[in-house]
Protein backbone atom coordinates (compact mmCIF):
# COMPACT_ATOMS: atom_id res chain seq x y z
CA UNK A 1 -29.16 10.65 24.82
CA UNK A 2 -26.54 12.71 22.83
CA UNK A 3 -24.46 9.62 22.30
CA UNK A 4 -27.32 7.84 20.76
CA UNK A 5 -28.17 10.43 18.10
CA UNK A 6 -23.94 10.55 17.72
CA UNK A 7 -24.54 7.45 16.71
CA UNK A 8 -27.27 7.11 14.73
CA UNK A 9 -26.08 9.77 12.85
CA UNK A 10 -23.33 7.83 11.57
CA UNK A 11 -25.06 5.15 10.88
CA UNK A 12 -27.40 7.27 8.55
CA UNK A 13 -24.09 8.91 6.99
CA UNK A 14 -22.73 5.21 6.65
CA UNK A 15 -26.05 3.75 5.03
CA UNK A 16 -26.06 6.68 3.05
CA UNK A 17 -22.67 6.28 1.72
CA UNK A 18 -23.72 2.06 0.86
CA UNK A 19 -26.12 3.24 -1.19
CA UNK A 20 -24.45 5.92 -3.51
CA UNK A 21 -21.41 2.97 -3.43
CA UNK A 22 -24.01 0.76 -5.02
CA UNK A 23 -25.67 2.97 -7.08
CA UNK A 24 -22.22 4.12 -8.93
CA UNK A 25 -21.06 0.43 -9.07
CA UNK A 26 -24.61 -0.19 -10.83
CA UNK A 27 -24.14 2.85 -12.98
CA UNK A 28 -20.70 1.88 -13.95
CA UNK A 29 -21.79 -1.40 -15.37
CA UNK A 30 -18.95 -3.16 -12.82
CA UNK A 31 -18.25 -6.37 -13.40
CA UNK A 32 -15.71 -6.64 -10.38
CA UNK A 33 -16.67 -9.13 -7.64
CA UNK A 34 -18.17 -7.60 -4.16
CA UNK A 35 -17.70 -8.18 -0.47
CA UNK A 36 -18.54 -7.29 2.86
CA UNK A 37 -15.50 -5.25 4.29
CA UNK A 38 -15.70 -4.30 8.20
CA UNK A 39 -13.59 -1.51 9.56
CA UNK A 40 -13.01 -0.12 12.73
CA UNK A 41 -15.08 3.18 12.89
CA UNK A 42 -12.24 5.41 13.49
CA UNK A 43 -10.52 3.71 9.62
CA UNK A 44 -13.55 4.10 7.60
CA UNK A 45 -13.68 7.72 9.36
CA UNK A 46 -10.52 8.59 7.71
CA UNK A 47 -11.18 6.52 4.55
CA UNK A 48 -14.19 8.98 4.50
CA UNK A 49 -12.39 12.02 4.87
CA UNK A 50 -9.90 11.14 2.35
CA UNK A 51 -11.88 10.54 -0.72
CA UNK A 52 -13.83 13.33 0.31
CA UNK A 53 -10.72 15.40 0.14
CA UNK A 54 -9.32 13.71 -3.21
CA UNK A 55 -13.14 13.43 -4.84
CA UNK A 56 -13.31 10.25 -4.83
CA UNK A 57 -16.00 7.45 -3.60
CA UNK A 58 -14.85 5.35 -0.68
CA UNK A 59 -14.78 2.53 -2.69
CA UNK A 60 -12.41 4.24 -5.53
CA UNK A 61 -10.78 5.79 -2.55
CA UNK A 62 -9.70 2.39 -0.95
CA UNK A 63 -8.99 0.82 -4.45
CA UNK A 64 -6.36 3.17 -4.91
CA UNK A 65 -5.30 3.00 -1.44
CA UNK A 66 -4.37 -0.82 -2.02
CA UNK A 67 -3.20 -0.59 -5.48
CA UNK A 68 -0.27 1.80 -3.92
CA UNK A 69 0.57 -0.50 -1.50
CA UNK A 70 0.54 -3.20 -3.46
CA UNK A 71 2.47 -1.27 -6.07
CA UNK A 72 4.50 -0.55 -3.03
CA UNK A 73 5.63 -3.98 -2.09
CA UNK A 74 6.65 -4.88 -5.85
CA UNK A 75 9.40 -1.75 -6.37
CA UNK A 76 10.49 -3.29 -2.27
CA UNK A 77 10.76 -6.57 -3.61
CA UNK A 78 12.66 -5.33 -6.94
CA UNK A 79 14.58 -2.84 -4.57
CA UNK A 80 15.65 -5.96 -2.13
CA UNK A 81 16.52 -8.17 -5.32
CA UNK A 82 18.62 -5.16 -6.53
CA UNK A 83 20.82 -4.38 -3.35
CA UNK A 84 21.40 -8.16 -3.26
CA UNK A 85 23.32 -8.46 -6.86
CA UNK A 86 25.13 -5.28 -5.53
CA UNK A 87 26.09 -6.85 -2.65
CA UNK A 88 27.15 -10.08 -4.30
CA UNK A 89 29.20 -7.74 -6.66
CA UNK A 90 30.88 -5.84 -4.23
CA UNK A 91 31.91 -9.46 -2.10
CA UNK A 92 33.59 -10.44 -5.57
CA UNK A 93 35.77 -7.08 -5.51
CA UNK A 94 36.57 -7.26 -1.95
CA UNK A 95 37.97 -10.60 -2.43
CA UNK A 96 39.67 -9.55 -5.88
CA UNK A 97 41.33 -6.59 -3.94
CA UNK A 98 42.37 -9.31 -0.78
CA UNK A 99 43.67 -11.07 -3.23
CA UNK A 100 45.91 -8.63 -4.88
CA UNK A 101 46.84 -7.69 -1.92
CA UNK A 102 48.10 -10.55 -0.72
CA UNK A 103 50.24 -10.87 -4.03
CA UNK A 104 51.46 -7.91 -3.54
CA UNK A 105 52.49 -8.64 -0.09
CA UNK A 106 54.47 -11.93 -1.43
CA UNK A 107 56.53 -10.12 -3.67
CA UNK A 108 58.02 -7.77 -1.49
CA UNK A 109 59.10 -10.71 0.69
């Protein structure tokens, strides 16, 4: 019986939650499209916590949870195409060094 009213407590936090996520959506005059998201409990838990913690709603929460990542992925992306031209430098001055060497090499024989 205790795990029941665990669990229709959450649900009542959850609907809650919907509700004061629509409202400030309405309020806001947001023009952004909307969809369904499901979670596992134990995410939107911590989703919860978190924008509770920074002030935020859960929907500003997870909107700024993606735009890091996404932000994220375009400085790994930049990072990648970086560490490339370095490495295609540093090819082109190993092989100017070999081949200095290798003159170097012929005229002391």
């Amino acid at each position: 019986m205790t795990k029941k009213k665990a669990g229709q407590a959450k649900s009542v936090t959850r609907a809650t939650a919907r509700r004061l996520e629509s409202k400030k959506a309405t309020e806001k005059g947001s023009t952004s499209d909307q969809f369904q998201l499901c979670l596992p409990n134990e995410m939107w838990d911590k989703l919860a916590e978190a924008a509770t913690a920074n002030e935020r709603s859960l929907n500003d929460e997870i909107i700024h949870r993606l735009t890091q990542s996404l932000e994220r992925d375009g400085m790994q992306k930049k990072l990648s195409q970086h560490l490339k031209i370095q490495g295609d430098r540093l090819a082109k001055v190993e092989g100017e060094i070999a081949a200095l060497v290798q003159q170097l090499r012929l005229k002391d024989e």
